[in-house]
C-alpha atoms as a PDB file:
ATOM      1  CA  UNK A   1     -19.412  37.167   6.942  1.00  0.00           C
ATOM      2  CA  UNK A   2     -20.280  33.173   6.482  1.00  0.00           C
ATOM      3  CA  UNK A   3     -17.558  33.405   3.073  1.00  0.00           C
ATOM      4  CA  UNK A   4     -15.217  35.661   4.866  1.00  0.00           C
ATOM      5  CA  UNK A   5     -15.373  32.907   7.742  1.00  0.00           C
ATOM      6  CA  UNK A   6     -14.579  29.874   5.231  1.00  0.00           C
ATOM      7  CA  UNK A   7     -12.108  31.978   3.571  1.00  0.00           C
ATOM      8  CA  UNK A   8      -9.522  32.109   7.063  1.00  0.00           C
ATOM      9  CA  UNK A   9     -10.521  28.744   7.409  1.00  0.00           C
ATOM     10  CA  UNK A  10      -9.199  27.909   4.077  1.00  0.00           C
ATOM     11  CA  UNK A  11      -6.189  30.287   4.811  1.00  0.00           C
ATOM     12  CA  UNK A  12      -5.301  28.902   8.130  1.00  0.00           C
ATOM     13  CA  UNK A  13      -5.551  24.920   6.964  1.00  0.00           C
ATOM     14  CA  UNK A  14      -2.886  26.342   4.592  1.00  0.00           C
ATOM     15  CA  UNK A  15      -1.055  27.640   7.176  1.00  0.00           C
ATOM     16  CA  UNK A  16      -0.649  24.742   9.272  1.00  0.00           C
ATOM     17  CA  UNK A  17       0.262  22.550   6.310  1.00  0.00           C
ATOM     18  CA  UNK A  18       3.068  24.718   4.842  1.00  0.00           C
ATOM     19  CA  UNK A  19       4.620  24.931   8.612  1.00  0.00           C
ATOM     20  CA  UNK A  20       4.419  20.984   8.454  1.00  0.00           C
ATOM     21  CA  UNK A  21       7.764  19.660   7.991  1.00  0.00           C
ATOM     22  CA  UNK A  22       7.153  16.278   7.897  1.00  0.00           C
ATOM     23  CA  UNK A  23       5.142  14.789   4.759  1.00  0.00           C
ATOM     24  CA  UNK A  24       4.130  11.541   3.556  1.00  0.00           C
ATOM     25  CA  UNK A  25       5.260  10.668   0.187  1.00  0.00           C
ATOM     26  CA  UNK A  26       3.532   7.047  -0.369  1.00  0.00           C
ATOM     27  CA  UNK A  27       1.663   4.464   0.942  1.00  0.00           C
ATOM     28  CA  UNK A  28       0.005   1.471   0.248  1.00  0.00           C
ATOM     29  CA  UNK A  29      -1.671  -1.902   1.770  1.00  0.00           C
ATOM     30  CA  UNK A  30      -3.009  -5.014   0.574  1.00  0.00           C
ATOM     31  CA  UNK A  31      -6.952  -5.035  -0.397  1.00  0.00           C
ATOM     32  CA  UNK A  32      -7.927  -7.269   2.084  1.00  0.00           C
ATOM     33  CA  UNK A  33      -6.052  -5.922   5.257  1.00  0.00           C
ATOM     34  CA  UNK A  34      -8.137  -4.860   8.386  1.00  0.00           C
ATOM     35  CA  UNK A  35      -6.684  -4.702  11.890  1.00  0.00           C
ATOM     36  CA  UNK A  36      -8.634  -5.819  15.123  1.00  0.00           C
ATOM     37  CA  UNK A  37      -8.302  -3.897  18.051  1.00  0.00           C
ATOM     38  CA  UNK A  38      -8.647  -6.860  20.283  1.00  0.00           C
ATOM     39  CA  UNK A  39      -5.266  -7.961  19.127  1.00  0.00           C
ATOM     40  CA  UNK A  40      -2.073  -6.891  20.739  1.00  0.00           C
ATOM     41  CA  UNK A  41       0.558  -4.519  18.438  1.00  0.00           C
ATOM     42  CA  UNK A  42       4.021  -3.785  19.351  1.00  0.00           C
ATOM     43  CA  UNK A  43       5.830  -0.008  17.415  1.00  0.00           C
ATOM     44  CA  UNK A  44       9.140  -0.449  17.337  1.00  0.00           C
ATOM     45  CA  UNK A  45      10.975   2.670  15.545  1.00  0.00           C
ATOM     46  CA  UNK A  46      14.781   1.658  14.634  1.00  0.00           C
ATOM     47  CA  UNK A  47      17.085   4.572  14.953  1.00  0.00           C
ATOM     48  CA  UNK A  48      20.402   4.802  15.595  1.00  0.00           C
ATOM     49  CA  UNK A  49      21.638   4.419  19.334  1.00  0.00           C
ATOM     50  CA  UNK A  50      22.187   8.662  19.616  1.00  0.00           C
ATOM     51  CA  UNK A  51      18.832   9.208  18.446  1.00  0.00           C
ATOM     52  CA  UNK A  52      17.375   7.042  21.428  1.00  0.00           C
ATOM     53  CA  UNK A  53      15.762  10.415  22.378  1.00  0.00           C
ATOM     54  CA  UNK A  54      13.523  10.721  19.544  1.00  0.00           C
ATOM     55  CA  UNK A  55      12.869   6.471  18.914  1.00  0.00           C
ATOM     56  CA  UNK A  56      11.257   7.070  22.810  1.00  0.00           C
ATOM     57  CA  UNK A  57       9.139  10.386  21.310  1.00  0.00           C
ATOM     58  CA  UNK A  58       7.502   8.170  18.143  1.00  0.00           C
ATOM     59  CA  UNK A  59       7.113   5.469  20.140  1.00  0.00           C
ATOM     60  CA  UNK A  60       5.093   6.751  22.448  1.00  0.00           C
ATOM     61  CA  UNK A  61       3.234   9.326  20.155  1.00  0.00           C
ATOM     62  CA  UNK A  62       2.414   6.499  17.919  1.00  0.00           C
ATOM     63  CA  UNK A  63       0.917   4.290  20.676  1.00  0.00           C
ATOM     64  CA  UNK A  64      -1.170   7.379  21.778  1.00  0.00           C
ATOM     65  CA  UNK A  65      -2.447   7.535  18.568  1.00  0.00           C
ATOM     66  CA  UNK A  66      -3.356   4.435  18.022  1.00  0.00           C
ATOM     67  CA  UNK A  67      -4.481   3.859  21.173  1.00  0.00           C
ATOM     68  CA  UNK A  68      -7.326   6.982  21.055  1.00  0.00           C
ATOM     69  CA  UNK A  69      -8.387   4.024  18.134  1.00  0.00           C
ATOM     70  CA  UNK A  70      -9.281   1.303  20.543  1.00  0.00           C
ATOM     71  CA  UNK A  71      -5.924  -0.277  19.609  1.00  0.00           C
ATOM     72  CA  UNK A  72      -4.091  -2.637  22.271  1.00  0.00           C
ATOM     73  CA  UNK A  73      -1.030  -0.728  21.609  1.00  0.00           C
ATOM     74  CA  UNK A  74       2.942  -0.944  23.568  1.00  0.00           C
ATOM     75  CA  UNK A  75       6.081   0.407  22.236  1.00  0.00           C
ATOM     76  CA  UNK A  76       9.196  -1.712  22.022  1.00  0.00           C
ATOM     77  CA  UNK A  77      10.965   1.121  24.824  1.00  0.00           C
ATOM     78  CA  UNK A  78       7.745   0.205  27.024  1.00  0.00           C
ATOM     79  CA  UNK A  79       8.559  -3.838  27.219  1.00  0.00           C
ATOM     80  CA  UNK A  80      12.125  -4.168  26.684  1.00  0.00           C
ATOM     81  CA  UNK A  81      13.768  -0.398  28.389  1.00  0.00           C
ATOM     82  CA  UNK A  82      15.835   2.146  26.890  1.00  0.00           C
ATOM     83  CA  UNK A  83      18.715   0.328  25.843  1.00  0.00           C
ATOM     84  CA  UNK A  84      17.384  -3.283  24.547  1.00  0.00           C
ATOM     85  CA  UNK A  85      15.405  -4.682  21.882  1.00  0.00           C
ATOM     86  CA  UNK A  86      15.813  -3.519  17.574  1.00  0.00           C
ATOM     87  CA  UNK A  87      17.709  -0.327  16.982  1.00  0.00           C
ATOM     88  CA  UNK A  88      18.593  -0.584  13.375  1.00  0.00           C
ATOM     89  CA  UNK A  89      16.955  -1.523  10.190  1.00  0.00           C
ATOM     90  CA  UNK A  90      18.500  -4.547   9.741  1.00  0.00           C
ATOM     91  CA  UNK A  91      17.472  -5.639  12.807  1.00  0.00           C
ATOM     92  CA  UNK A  92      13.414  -5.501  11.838  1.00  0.00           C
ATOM     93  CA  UNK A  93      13.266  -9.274  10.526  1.00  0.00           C
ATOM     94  CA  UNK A  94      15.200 -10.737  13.529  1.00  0.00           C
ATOM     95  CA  UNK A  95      12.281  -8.562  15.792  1.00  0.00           C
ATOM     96  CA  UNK A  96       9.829 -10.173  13.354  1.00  0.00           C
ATOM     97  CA  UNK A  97      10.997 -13.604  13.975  1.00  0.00           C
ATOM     98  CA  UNK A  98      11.021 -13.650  17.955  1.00  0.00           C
ATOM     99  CA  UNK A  99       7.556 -12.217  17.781  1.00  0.00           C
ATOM    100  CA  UNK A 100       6.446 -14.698  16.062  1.00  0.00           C
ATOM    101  CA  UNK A 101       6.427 -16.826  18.669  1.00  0.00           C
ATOM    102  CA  UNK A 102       5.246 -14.322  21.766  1.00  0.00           C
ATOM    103  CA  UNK A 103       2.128 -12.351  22.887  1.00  0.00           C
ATOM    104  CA  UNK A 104       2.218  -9.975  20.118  1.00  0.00           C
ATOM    105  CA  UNK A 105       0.187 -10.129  16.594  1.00  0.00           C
ATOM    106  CA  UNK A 106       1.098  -7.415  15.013  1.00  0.00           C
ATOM    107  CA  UNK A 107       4.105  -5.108  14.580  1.00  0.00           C
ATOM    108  CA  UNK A 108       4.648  -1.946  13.381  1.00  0.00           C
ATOM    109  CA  UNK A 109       8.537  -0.768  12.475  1.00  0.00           C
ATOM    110  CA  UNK A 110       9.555   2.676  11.726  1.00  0.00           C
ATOM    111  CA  UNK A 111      13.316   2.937  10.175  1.00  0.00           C
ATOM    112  CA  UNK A 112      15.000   5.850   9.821  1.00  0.00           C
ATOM    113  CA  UNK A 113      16.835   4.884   6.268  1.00  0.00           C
ATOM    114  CA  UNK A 114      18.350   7.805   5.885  1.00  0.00           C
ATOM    115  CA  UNK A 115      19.589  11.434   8.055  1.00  0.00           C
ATOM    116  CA  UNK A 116      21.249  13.660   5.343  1.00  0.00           C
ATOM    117  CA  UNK A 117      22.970  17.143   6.366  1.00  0.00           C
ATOM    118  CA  UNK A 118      23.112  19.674   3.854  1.00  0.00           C
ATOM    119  CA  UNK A 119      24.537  23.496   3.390  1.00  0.00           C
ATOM    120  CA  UNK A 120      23.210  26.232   1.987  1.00  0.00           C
ATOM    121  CA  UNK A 121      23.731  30.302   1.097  1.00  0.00           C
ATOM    122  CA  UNK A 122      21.316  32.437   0.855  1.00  0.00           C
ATOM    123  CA  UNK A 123      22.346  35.307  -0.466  1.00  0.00           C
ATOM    124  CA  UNK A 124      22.066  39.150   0.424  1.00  0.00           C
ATOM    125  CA  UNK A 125      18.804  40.510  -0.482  1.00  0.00           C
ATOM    126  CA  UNK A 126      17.531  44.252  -1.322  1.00  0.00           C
ATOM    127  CA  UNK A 127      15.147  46.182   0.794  1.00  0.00           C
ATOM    128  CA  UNK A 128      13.993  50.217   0.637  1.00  0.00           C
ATOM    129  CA  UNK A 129      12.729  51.529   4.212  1.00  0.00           C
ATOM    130  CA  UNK A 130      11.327  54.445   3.866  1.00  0.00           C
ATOM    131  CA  UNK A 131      12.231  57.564   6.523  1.00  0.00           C
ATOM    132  CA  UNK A 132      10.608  60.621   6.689  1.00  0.00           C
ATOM    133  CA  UNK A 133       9.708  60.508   3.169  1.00  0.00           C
ATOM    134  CA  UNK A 134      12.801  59.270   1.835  1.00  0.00           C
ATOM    135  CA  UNK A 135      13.630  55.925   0.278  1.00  0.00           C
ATOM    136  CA  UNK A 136      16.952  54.049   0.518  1.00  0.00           C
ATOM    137  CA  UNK A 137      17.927  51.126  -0.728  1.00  0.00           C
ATOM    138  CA  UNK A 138      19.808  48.498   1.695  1.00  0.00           C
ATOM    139  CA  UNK A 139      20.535  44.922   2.021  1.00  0.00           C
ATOM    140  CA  UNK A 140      20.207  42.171   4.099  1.00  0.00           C
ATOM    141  CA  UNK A 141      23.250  40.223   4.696  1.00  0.00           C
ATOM    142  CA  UNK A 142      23.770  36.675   3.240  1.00  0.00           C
ATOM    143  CA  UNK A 143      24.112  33.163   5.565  1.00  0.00           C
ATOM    144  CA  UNK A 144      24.502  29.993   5.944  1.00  0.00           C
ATOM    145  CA  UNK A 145      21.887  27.406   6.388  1.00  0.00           C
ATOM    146  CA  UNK A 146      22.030  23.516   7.830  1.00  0.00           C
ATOM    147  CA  UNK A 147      19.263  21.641   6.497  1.00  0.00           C
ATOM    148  CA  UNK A 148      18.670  18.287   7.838  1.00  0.00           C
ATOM    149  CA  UNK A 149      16.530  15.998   6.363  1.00  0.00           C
ATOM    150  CA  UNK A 150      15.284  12.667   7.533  1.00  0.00           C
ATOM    151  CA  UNK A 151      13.874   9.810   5.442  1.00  0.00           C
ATOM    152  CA  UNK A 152      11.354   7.116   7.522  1.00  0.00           C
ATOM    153  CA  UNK A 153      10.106   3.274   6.268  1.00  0.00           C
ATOM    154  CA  UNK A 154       7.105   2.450   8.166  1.00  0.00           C
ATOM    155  CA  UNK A 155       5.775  -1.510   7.679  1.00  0.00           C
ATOM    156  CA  UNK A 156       2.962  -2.881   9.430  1.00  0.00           C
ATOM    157  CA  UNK A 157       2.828  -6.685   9.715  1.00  0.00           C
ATOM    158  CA  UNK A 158       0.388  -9.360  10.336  1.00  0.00           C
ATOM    159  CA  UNK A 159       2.267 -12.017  12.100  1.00  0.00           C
ATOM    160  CA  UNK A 160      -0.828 -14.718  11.554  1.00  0.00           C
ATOM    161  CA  UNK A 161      -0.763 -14.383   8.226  1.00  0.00           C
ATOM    162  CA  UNK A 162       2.918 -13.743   7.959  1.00  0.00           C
ATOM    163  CA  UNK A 163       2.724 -10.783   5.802  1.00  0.00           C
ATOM    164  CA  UNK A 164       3.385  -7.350   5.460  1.00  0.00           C
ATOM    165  CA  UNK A 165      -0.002  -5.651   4.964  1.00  0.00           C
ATOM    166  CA  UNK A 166       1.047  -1.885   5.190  1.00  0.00           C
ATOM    167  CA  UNK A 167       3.460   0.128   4.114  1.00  0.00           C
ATOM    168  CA  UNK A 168       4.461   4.333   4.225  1.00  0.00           C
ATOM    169  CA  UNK A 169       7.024   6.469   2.957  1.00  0.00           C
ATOM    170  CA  UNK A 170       7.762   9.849   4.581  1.00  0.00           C
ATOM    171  CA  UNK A 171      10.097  12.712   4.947  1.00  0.00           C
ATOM    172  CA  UNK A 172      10.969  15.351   7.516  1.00  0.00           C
ATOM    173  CA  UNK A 173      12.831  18.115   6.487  1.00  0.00           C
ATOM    174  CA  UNK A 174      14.591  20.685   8.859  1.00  0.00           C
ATOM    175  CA  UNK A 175      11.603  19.883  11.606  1.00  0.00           C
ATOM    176  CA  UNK A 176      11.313  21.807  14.222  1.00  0.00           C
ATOM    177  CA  UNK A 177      12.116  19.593  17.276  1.00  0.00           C
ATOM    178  CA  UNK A 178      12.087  16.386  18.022  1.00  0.00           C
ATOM    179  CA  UNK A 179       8.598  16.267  20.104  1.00  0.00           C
ATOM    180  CA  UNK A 180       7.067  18.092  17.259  1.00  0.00           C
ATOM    181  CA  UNK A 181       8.605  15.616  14.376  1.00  0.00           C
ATOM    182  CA  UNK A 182       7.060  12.618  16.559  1.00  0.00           C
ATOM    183  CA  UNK A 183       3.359  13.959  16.930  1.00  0.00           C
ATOM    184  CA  UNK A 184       3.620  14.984  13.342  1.00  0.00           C
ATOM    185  CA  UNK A 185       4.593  11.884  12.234  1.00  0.00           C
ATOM    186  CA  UNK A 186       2.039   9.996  14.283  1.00  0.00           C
ATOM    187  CA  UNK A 187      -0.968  11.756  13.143  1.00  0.00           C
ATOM    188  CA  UNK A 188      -0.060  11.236   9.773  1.00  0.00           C
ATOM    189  CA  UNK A 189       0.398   7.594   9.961  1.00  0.00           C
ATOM    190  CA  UNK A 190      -2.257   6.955  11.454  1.00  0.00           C
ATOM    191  CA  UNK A 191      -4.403   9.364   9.181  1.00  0.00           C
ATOM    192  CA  UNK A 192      -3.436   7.548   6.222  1.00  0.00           C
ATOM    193  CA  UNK A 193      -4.146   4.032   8.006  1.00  0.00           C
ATOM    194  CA  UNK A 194      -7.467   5.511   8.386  1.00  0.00           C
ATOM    195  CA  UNK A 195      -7.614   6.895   4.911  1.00  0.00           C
ATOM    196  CA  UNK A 196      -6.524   3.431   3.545  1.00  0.00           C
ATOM    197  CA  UNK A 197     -10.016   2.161   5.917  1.00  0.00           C
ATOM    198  CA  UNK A 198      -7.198  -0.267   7.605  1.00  0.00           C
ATOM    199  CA  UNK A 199      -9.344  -0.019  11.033  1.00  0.00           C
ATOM    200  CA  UNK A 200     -12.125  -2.398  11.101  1.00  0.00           C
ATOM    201  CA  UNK A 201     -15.847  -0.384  11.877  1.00  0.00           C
ATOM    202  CA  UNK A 202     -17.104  -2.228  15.485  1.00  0.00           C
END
């Protein structure tokens, strides 16, 4: 019973990573970095203006997260509203700039470099139900697929030191909605920020 137990353990682990669309592909951050919950950090994900929607979702997921860590946490949507402050990726050293010089000390951006559409076929397949004994062979029609894939930057910056101490490469392909992209993706950062032992032990 106890192997049988770890063995759907195993099973469903495997499960829920399979159904996870988004994945982290690399990440890195400088030996010496360790963040201090006493200080303030700003997320600020830079998105498009149409996907306002889902830059307010990993926003606020991401400042949950980090927040369950002790971290003095606020999302650019929290302090600036809905339709100021960064939106695109070549906005993220003019944000860095300005905070230089406000209440925040560190800053975490999130840019959506990339939100490729693609079409597929999949083709008719062969199946045999059986009936009363008898076997025949049928197929399942063929169809079109839209697969949408997203490609996401994340940087986290120390703005005493001036540097960029963190950084994360990650995909999402074909994810499932827009809530469930933005917890994914917030667990996972900041699993790997734990991985990478980026949180200072009180």
């Amino acid at each position: 019973m106890k192997r049988l137990g770890v063995l759907l353990l195993c099973i469903g682990l495997l499960t829920i990573e399979a159904c996870t669309s988004t994945k982290l592909t690399s990440s890195w951050k400088t030996p010496d970095a360790r963040l201090d919950t006493n200080k303030r950090m700003i997320v600020i994900v830079l998105v498009p203006p149409r996907d306002k929607n889902l830059r307010i979702l990993m926003e606020n997921e991401l400042v949950s997260e980090l927040q369950k860590e002790g971290f003095n946490a606020v999302s650019s949507f929290a302090k600036y509203g809905p339709d100021e402050g960064p939106s695109k990726a070549e906005d993220e050293k003019a944000a860095l700039h300005n905070f230089r010089n406000g209440d925040v000390d560190q800053v975490l951006t999130i840019a959506m470099v990339d939100k490729t559409k693609s079409k597929g076929y999949v083709p008719p397949y062969p199946y045999a139900p059986y009936y009363r004994g008898w076997y025949g062979g049928m197929f399942t029609p063929g169809y079109y697929t839209t697969n949408v894939r997203y490609e996401w930057d994340t940087n986290l910056y120390d703005l005493g030191q001036r540097k960029l101490i963190y950084n994360a490469q990650s995909e999402a392909i074909d994810p499932p909605g827009v809530y469930k992209q933005a917890s994914q993706f917030a667990r996972q950062i900041v699993r790997d920020m734990q991985r990478h032992q980026l949180f200072a032990k009180s």
